[in-house]
C-alpha atoms as a PDB file:
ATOM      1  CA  UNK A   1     -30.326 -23.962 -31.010  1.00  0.00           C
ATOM      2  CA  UNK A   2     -27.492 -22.241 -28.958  1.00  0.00           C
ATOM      3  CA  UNK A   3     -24.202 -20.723 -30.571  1.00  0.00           C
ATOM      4  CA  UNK A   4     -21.386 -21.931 -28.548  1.00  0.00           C
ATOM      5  CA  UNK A   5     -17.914 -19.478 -29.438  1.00  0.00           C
ATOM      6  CA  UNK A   6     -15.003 -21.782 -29.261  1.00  0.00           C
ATOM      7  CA  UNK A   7     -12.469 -19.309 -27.515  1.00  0.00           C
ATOM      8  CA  UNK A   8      -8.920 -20.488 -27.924  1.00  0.00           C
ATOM      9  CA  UNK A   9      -6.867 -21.795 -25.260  1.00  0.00           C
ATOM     10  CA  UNK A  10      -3.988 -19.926 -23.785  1.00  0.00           C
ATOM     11  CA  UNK A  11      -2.209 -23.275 -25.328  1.00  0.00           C
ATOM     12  CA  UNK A  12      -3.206 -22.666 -28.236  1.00  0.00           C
ATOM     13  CA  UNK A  13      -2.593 -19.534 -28.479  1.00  0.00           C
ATOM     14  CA  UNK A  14       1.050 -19.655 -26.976  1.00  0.00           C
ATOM     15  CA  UNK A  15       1.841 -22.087 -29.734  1.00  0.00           C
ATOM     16  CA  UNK A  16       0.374 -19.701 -32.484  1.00  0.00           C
ATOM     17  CA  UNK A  17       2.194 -16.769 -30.852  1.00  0.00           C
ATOM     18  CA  UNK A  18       5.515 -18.786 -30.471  1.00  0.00           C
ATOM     19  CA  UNK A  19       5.724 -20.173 -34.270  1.00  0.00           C
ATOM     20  CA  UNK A  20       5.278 -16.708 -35.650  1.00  0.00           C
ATOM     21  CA  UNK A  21       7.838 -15.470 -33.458  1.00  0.00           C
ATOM     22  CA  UNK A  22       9.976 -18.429 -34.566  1.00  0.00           C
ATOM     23  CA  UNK A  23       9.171 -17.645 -38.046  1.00  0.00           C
ATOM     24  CA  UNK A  24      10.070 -14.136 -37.925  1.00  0.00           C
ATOM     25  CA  UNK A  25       6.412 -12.824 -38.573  1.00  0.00           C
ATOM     26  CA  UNK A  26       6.166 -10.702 -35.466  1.00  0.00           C
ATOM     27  CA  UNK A  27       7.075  -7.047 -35.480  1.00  0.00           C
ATOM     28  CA  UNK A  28       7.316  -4.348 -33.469  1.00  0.00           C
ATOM     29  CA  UNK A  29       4.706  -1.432 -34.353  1.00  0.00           C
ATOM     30  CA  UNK A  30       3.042   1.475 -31.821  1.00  0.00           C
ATOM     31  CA  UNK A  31      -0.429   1.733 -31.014  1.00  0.00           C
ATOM     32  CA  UNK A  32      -1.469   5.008 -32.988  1.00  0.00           C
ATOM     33  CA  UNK A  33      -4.996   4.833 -31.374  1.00  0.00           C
ATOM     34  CA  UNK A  34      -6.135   3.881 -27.842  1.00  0.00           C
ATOM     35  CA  UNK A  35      -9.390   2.534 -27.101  1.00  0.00           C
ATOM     36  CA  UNK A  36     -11.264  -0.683 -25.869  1.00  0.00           C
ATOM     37  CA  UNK A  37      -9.646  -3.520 -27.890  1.00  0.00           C
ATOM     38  CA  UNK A  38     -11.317  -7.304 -27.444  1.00  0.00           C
ATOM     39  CA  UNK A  39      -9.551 -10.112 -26.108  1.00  0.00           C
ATOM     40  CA  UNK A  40     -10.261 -13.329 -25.724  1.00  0.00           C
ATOM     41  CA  UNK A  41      -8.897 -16.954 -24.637  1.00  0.00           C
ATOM     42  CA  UNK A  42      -9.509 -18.879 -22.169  1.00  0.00           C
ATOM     43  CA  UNK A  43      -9.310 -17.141 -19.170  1.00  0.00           C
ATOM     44  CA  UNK A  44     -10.324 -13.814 -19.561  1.00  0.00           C
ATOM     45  CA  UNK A  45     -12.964 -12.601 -22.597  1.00  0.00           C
ATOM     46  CA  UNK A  46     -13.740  -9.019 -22.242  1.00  0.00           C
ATOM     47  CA  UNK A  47     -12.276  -5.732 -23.721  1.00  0.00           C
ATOM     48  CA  UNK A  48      -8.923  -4.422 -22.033  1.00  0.00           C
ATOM     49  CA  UNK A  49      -8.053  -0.604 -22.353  1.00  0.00           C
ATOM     50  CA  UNK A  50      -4.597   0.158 -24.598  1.00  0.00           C
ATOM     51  CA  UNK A  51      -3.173   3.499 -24.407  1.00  0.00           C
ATOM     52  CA  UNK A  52      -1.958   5.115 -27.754  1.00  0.00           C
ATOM     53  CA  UNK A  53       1.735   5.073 -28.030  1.00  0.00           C
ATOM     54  CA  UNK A  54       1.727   1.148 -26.756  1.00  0.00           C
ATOM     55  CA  UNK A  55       4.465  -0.555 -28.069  1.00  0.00           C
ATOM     56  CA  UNK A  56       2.875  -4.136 -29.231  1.00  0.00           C
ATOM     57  CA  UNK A  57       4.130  -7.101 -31.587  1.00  0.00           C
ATOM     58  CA  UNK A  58       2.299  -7.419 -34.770  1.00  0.00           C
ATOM     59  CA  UNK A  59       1.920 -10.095 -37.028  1.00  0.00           C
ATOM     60  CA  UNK A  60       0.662  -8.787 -40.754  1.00  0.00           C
ATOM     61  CA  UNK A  61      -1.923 -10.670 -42.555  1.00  0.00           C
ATOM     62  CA  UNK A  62      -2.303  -8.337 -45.616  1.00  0.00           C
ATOM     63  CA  UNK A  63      -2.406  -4.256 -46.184  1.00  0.00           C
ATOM     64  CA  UNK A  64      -5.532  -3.814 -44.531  1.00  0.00           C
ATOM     65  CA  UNK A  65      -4.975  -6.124 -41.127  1.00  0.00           C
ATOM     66  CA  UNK A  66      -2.559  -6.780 -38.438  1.00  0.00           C
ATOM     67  CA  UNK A  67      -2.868  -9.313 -35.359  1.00  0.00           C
ATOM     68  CA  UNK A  68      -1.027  -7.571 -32.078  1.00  0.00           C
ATOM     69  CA  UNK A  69      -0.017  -9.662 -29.138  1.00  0.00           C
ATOM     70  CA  UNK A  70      -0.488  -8.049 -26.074  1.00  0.00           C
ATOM     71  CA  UNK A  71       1.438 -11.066 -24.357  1.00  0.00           C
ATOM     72  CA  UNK A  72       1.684 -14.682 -25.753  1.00  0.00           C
ATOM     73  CA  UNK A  73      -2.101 -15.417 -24.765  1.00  0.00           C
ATOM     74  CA  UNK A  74      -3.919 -12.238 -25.796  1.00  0.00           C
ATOM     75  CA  UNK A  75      -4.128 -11.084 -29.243  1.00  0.00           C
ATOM     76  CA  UNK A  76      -6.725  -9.231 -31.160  1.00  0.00           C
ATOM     77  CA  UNK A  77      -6.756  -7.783 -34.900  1.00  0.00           C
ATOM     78  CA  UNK A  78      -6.312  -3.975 -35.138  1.00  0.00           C
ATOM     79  CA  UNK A  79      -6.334  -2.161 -38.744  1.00  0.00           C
ATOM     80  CA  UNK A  80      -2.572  -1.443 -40.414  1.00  0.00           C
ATOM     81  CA  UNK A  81      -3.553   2.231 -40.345  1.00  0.00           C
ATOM     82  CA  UNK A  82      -4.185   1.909 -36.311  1.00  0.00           C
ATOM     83  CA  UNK A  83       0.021   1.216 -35.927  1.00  0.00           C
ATOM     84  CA  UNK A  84       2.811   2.339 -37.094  1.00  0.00           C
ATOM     85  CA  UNK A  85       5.902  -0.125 -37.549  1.00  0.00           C
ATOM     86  CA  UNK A  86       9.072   0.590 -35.658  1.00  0.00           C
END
């Protein structure tokens, strides 16, 4: 049996990106630690390097994770301790 990843498309994506925007759920937070980060969509899977001090929108799931956008079509979950808000 093979494991097929469904990677989201950069539609899909956009929309998610653009209703949290709309809803207010994005914020702005630095990068506190730089390092590989993995992201994925459509076009591109592979890890991208971020620089600390990166200023990045941030959606908050809970006290433990955040979801950063690099750009409407990239995104990738980072710990809240990795960012701080702005």
């Amino acid at each position: 049996m093979k494991y097929v990843r469904h990677h989201p498309s950069n539609e899909e994506l956009s929309q998610a990106y653009y209703q949290a925007k709309n809803e207010g759920k994005l914020k702005p937070a630095k990068l506190l630690v730089g390092g590989d980060f993995y992201f994925r969509n459509s076009d591109f899977v592979g890890k991208k390097y971020l620089e600390p001090g990166i200023i990045l929108e941030t959606e908050v799931y809970d006290n433990t994770i955040g979801h950063v956008w690099l750009s409407p079509i990239e995104c990738e979950f980072v710990l809240i301790d990795e960012l701080e808000f702005i």
